[in-house]
N, C-alpha and C. Protein backbone atom coordinates (compact mmCIF):
# COMPACT_ATOMS: atom_id res chain seq x y z
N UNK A 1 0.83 -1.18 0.00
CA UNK A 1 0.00 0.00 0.00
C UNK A 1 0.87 1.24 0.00
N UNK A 2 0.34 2.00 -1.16
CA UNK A 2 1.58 3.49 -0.85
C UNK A 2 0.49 4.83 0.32
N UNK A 3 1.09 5.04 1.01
CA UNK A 3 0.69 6.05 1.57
C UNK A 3 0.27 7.47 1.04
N UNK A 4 -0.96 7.81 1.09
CA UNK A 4 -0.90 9.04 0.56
C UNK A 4 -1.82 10.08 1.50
N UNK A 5 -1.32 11.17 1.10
CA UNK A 5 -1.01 12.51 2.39
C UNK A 5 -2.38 12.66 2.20
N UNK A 6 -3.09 12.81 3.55
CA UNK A 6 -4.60 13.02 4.08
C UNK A 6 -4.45 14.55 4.32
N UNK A 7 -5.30 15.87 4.08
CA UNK A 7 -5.16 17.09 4.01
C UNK A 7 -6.69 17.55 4.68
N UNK A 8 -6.85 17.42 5.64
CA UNK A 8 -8.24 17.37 6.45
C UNK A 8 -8.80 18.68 6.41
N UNK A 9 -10.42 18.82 6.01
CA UNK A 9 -11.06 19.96 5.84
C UNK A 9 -10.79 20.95 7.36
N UNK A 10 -11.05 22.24 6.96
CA UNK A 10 -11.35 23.02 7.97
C UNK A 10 -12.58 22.96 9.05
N UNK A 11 -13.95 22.07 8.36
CA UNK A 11 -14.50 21.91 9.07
C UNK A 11 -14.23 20.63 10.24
N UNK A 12 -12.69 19.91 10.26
CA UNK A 12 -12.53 19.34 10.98
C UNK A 12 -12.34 19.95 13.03
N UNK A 13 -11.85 21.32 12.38
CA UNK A 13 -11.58 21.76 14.01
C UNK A 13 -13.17 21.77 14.29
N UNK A 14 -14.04 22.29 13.71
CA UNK A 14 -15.12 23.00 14.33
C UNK A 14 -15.89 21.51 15.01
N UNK A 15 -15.77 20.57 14.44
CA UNK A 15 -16.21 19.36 14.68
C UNK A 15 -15.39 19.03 16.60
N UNK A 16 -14.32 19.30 16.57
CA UNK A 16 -13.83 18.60 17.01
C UNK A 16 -13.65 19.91 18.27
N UNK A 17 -14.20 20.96 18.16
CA UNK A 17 -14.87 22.02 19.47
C UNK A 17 -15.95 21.98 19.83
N UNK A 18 -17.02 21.40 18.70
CA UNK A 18 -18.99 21.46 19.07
C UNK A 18 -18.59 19.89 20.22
N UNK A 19 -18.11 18.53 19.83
CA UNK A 19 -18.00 17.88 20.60
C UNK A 19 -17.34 17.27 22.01
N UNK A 20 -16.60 18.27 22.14
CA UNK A 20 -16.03 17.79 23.47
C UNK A 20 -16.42 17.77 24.58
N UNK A 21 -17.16 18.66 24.51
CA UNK A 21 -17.96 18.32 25.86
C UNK A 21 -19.50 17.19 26.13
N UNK A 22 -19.47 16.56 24.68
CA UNK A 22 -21.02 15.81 24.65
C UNK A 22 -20.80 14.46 25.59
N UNK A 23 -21.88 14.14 26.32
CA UNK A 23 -21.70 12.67 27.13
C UNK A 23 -21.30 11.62 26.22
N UNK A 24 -20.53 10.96 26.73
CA UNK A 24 -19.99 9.43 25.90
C UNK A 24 -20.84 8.76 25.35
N UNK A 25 -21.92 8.31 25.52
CA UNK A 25 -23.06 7.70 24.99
C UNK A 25 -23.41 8.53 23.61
N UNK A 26 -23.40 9.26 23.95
CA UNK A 26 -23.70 10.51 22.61
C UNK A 26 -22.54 10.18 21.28
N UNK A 27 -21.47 10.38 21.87
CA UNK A 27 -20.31 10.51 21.10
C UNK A 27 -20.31 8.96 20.31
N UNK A 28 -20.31 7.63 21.11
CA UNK A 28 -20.41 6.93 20.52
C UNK A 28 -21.76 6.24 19.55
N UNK A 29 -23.08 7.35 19.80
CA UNK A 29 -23.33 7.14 18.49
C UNK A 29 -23.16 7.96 17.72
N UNK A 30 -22.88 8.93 18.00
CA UNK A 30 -22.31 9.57 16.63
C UNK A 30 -21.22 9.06 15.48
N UNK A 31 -19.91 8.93 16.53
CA UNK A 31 -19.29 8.10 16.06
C UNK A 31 -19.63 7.10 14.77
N UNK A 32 -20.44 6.29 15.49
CA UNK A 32 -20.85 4.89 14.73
C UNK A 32 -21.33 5.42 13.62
N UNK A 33 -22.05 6.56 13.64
CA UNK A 33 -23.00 7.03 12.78
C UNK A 33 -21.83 7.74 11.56
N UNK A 34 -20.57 8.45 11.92
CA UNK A 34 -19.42 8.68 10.81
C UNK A 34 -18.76 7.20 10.32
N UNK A 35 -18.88 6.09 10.92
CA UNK A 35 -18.03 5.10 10.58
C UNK A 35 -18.56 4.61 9.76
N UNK A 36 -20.23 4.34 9.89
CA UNK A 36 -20.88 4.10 8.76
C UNK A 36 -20.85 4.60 7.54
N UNK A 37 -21.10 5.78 7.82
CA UNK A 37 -21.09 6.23 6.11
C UNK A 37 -20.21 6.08 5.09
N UNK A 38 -18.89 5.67 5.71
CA UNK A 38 -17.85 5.38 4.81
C UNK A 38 -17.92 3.16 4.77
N UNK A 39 -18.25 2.67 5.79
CA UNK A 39 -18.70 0.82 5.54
C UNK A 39 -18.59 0.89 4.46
N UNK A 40 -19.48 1.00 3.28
CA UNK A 40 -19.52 0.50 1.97
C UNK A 40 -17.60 0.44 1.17
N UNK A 41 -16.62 1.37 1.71
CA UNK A 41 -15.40 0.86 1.47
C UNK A 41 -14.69 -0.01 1.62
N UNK A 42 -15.18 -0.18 2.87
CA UNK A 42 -14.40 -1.64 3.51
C UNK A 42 -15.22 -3.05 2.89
N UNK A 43 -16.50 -3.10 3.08
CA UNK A 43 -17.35 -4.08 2.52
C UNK A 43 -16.82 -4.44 1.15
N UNK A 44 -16.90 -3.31 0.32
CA UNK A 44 -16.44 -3.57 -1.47
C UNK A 44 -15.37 -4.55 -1.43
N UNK A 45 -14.28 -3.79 -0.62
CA UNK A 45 -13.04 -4.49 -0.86
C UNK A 45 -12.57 -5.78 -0.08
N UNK A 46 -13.69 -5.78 1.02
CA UNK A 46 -13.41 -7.00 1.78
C UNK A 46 -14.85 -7.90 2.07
N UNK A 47 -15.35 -8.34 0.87
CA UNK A 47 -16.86 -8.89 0.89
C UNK A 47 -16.55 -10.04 2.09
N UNK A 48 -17.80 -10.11 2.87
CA UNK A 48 -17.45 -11.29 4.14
C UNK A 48 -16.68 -11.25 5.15
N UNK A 49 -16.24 -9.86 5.32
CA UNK A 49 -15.36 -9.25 6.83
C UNK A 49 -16.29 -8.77 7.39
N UNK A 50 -16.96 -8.96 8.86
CA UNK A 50 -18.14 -8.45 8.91
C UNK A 50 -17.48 -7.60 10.14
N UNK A 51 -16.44 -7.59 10.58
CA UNK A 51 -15.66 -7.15 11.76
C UNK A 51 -15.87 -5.46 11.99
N UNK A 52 -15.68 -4.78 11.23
CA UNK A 52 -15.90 -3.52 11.23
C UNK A 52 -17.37 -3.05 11.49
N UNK A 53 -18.62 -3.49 10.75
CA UNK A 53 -20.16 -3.69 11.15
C UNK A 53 -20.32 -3.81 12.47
N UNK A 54 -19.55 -5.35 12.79
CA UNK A 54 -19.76 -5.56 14.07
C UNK A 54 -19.66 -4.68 15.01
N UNK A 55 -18.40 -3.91 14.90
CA UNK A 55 -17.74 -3.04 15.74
C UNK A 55 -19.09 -1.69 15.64
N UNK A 56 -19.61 -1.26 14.75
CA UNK A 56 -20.56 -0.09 14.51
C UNK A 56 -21.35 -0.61 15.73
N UNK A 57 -22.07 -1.86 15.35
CA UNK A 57 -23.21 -2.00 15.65
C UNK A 57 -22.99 -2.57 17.21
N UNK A 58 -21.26 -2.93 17.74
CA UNK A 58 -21.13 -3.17 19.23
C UNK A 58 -21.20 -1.64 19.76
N UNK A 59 -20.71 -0.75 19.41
CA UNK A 59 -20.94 0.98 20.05
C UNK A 59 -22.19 1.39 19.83
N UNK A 60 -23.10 1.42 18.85
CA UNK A 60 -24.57 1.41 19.32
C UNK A 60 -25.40 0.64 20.41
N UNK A 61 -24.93 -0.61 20.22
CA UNK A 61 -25.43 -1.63 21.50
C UNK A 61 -24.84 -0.94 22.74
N UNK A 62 -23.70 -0.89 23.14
CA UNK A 62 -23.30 -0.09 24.29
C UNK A 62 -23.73 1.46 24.38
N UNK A 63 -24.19 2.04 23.46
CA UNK A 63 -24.92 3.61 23.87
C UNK A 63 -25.86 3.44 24.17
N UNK A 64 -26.30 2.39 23.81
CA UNK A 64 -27.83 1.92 24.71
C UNK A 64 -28.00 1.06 25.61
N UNK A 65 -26.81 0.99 26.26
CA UNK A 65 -26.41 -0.06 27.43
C UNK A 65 -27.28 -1.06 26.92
N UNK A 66 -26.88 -2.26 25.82
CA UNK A 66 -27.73 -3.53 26.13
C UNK A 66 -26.26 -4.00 25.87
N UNK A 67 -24.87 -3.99 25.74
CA UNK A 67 -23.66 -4.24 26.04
C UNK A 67 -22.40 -3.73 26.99
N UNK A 68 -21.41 -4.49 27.27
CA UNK A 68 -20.77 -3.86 28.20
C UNK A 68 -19.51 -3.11 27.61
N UNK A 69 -18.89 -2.22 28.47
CA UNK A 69 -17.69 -1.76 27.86
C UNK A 69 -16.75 -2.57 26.82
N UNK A 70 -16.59 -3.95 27.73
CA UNK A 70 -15.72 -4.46 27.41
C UNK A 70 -15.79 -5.41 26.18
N UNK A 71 -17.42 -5.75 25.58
CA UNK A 71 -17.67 -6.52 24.65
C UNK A 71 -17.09 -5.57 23.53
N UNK A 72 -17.81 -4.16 23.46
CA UNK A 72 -17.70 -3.19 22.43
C UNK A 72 -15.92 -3.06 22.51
N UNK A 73 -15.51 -3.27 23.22
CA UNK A 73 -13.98 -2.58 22.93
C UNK A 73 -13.06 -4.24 22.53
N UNK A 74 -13.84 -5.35 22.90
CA UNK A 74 -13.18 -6.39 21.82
C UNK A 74 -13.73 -6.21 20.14
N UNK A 75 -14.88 -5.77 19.92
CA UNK A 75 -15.50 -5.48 18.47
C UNK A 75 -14.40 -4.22 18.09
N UNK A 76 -13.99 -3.38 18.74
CA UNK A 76 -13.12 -2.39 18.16
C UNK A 76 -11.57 -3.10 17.70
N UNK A 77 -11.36 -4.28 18.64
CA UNK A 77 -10.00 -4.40 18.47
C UNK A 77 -10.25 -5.54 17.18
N UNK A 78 -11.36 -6.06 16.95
CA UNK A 78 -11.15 -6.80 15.56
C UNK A 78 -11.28 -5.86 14.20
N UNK A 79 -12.34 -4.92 14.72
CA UNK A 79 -11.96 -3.65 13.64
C UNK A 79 -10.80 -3.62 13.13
N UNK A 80 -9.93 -3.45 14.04
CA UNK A 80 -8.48 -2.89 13.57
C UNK A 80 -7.86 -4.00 13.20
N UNK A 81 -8.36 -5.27 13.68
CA UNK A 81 -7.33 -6.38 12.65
C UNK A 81 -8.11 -6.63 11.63
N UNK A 82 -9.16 -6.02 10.99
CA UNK A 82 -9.80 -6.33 9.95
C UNK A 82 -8.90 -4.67 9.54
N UNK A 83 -8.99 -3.77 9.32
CA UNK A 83 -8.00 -2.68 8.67
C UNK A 83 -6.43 -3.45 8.69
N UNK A 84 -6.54 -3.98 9.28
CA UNK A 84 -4.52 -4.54 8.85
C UNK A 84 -4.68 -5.18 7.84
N UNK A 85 -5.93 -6.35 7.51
CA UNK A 85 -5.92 -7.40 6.64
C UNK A 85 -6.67 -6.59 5.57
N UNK A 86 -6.79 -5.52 5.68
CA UNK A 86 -7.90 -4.90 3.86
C UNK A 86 -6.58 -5.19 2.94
N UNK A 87 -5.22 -4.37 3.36
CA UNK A 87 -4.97 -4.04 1.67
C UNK A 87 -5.40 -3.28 0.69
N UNK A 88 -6.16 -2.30 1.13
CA UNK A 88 -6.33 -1.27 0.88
C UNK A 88 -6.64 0.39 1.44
N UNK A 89 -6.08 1.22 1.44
CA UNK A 89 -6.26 2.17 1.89
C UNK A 89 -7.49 2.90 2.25
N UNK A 90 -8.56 2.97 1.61
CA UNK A 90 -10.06 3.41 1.39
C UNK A 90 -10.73 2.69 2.72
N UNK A 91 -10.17 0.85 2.12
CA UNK A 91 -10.99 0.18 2.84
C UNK A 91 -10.37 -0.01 4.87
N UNK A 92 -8.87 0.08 4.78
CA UNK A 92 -7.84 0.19 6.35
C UNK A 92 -8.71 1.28 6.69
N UNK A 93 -8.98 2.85 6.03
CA UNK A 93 -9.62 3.55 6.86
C UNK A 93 -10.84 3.25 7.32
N UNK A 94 -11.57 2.54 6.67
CA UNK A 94 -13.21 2.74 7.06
C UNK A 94 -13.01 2.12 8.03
N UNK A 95 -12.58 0.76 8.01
CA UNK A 95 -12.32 -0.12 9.35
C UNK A 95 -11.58 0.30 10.42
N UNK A 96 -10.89 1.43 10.48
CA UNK A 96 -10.26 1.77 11.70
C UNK A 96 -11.07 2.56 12.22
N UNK A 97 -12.16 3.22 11.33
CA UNK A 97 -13.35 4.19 11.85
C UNK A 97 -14.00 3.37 12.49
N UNK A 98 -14.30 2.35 11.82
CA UNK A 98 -15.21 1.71 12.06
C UNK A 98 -14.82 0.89 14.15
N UNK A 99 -13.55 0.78 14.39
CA UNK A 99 -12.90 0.38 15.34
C UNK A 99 -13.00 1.53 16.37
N UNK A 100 -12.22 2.67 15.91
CA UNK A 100 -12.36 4.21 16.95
C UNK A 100 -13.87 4.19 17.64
N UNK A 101 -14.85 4.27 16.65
CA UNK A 101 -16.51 4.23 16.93
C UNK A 101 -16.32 3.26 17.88
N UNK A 102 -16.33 2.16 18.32
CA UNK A 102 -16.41 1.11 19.15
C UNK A 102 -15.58 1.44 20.43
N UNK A 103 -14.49 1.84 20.20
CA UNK A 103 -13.65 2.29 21.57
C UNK A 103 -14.18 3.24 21.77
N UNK A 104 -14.74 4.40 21.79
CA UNK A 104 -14.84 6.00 22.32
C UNK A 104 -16.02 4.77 23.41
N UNK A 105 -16.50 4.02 23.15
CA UNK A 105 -17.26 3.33 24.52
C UNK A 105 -16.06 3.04 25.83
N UNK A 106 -14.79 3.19 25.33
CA UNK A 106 -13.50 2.67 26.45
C UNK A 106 -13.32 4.43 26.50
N UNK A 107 -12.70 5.12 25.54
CA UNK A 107 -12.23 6.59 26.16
C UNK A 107 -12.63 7.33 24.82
N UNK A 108 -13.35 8.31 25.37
CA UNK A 108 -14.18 9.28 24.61
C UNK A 108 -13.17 10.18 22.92
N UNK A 109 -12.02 10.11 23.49
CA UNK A 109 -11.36 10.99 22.11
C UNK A 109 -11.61 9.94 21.29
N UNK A 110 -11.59 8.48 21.14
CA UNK A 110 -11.73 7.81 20.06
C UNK A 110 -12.87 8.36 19.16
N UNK A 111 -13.84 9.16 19.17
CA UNK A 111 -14.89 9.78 18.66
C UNK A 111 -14.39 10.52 17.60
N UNK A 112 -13.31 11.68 17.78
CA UNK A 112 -12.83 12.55 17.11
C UNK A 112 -11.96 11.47 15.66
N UNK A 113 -11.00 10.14 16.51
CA UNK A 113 -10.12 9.56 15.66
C UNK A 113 -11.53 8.28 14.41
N UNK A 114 -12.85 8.41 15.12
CA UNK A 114 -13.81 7.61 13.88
C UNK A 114 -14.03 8.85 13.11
N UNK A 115 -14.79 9.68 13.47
CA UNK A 115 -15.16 10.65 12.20
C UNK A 115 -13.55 11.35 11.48
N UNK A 116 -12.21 11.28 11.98
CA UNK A 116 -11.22 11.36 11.27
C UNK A 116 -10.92 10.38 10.44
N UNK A 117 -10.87 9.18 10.92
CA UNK A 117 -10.47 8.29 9.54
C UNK A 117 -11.86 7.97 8.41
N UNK A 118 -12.53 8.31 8.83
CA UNK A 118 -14.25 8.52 8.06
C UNK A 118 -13.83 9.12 6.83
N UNK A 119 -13.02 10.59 7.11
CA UNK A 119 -12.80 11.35 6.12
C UNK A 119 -11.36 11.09 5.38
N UNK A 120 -10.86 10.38 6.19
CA UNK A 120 -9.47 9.69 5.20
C UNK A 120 -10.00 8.65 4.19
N UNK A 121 -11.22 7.80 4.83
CA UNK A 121 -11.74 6.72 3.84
C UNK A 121 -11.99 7.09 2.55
N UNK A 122 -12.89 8.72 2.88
CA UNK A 122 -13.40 9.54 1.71
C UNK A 122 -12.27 9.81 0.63
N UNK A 123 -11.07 10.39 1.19
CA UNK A 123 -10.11 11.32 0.66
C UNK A 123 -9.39 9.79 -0.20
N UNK A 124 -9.04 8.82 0.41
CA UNK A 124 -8.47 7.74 -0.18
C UNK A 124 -9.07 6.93 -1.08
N UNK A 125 -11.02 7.18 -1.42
CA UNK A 125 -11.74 6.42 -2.42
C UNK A 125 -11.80 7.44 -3.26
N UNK A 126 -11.69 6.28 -4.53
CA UNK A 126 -12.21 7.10 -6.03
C UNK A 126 -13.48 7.03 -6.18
N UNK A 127 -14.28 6.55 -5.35
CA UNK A 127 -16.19 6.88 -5.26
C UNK A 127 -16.71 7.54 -4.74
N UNK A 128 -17.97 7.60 -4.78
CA UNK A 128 -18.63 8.34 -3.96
C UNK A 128 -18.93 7.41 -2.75
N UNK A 129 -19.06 7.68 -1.73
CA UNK A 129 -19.35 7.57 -0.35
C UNK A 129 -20.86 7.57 0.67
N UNK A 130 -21.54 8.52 -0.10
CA UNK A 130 -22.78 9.15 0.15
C UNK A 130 -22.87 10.75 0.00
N UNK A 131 -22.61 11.33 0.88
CA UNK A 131 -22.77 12.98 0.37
C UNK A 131 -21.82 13.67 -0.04
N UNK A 132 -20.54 12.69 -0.40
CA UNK A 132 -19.72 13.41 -1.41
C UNK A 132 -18.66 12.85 -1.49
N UNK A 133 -17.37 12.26 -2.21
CA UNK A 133 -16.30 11.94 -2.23
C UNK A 133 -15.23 12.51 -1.59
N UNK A 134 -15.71 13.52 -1.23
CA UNK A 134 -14.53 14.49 -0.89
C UNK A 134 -14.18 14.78 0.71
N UNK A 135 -12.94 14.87 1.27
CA UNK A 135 -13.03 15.45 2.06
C UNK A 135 -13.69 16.54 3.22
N UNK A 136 -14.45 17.52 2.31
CA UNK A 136 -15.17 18.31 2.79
C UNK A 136 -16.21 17.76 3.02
N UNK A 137 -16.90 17.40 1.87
CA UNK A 137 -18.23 16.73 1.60
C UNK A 137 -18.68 16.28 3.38
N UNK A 138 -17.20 15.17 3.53
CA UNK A 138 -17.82 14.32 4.83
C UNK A 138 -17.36 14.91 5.50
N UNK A 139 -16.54 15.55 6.13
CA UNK A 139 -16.28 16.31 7.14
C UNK A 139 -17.96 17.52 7.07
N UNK A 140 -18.62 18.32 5.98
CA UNK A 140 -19.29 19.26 6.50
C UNK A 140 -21.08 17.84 7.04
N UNK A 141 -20.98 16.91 6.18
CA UNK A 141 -22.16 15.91 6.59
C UNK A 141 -21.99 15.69 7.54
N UNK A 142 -21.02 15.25 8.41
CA UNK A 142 -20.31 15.00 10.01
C UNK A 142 -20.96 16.24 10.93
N UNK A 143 -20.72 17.32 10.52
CA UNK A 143 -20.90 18.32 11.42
C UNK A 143 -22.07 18.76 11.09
N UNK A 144 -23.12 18.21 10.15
CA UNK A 144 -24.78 18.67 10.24
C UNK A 144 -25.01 17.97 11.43
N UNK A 145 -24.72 16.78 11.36
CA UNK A 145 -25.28 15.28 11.94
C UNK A 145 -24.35 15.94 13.27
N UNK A 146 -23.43 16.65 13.95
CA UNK A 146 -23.56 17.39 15.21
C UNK A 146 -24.64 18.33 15.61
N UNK A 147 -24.61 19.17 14.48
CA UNK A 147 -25.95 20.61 14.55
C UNK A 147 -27.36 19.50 14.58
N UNK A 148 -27.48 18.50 13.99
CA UNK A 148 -28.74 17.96 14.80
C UNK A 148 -28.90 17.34 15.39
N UNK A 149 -27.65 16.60 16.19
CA UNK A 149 -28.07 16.47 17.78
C UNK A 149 -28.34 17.03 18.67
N UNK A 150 -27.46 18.41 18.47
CA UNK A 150 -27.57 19.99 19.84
C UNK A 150 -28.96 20.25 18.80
N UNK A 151 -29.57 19.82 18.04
CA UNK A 151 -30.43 20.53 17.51
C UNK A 151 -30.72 22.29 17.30
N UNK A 152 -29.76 21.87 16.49
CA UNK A 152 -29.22 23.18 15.81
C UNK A 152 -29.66 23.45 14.44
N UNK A 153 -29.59 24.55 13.65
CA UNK A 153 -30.30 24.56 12.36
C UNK A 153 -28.62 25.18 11.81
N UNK A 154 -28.64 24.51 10.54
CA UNK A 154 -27.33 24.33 10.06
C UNK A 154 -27.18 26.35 9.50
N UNK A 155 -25.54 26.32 9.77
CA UNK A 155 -25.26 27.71 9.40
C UNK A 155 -24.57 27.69 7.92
C-alpha cells in the first residue's frame, strides 16, 4: 500500500470544538454514525469481513447499554485487525473508523479519531461515499449530523 497525504477539511476543528464536551453515549453514536457512512469501502473491498459492522453495531449496542464496555472494545479491536488485513487504503480507513466508533465506549477521544479516519476513507476512495467523495463533503455531513443532535439549524 503506498501512503498518501490526508489534508483534512477546515470543518474538521469545528467538529472537534462542538464535541467535546457531549456525554460518551452521545459521542459513541455519533461516532458509529461517521463510521458508517464510509462501511460500503471496507465491505467492497473485503466482501465477508463483517468485523468492522460488528464493531458499529457493538458501540450502538453499548450507547444503549444492552452491552458492556468491554464486549464493544473487543468489536473495536477486531476492527483494527480487519483494517490490517484490507490491503487497501479506502478500505484500512473505514475499518479503523469503524474500530475508533467502538472504543470511544473505552475513552471518549476515540470519537474525534472515527469521524477522522471517516474522512481519510473519503479522501483515499475514487467513489462516492454518500454525500460526497470528498473530504469536505464528509467532514461538512459529520458536522450537520452534530448541529442535529444539539439541535441546531445548520449555518
Amino acid at each position: 500500500m503506498n501512503t498518501i497525504k490526508f489534508k483534512d477539511a477546515k470543518r474538521g476543528k469545528d467538529i472537534i470544538n462542538a464535541v467535546k464536551h457531549w456525554e460518551q453515549r452521545t459521542l459513541v453514536a455519533w461516532a458509529a454514525d461517521c463510521a458508517e457512512q464510509v462501511l460500503p469501502l471496507f465491505e467492497q473491498q473485503v466482501p465477508g469481513d463483517d468485523r468492522p459492522r460488528r464493531a458499529i453495531e457493538a458501540g450502538r449496542a453499548w450507547s444503549r447499554k444492552e452491552v458492556s464496555m468491554s464486549e464493544a472494545r473487543k468489536a473495536a479491536f477486531a476492527a483494527h485487525a480487519a483494517a490490517r488485513d484490507a490491503g487497501n487504503e479506502a478500505a484500512t480507513a473505514a475499518a479503523r473508523a469503524a474500530g475508533h466508533a467502538a472504543a470511544t465506549s473505552h475513552v471518549t477521544g476515540h470519537a474525534i479519531h472515527a469521524a477522522t479516519y471517516a474522512a481519510k476513507a473519503a479522501a483515499y476512495s475514487s467513489g462516492a461515499v454518500g454525500p460526497g467523495d470528498t473530504v469536505e463533503a464528509i467532514r461538512e455531513w459529520q458536522y450537520q449530523l452534530v448541529l442535529e443532535r444539539e439541535g441546531k439549524v445548520s449555518t
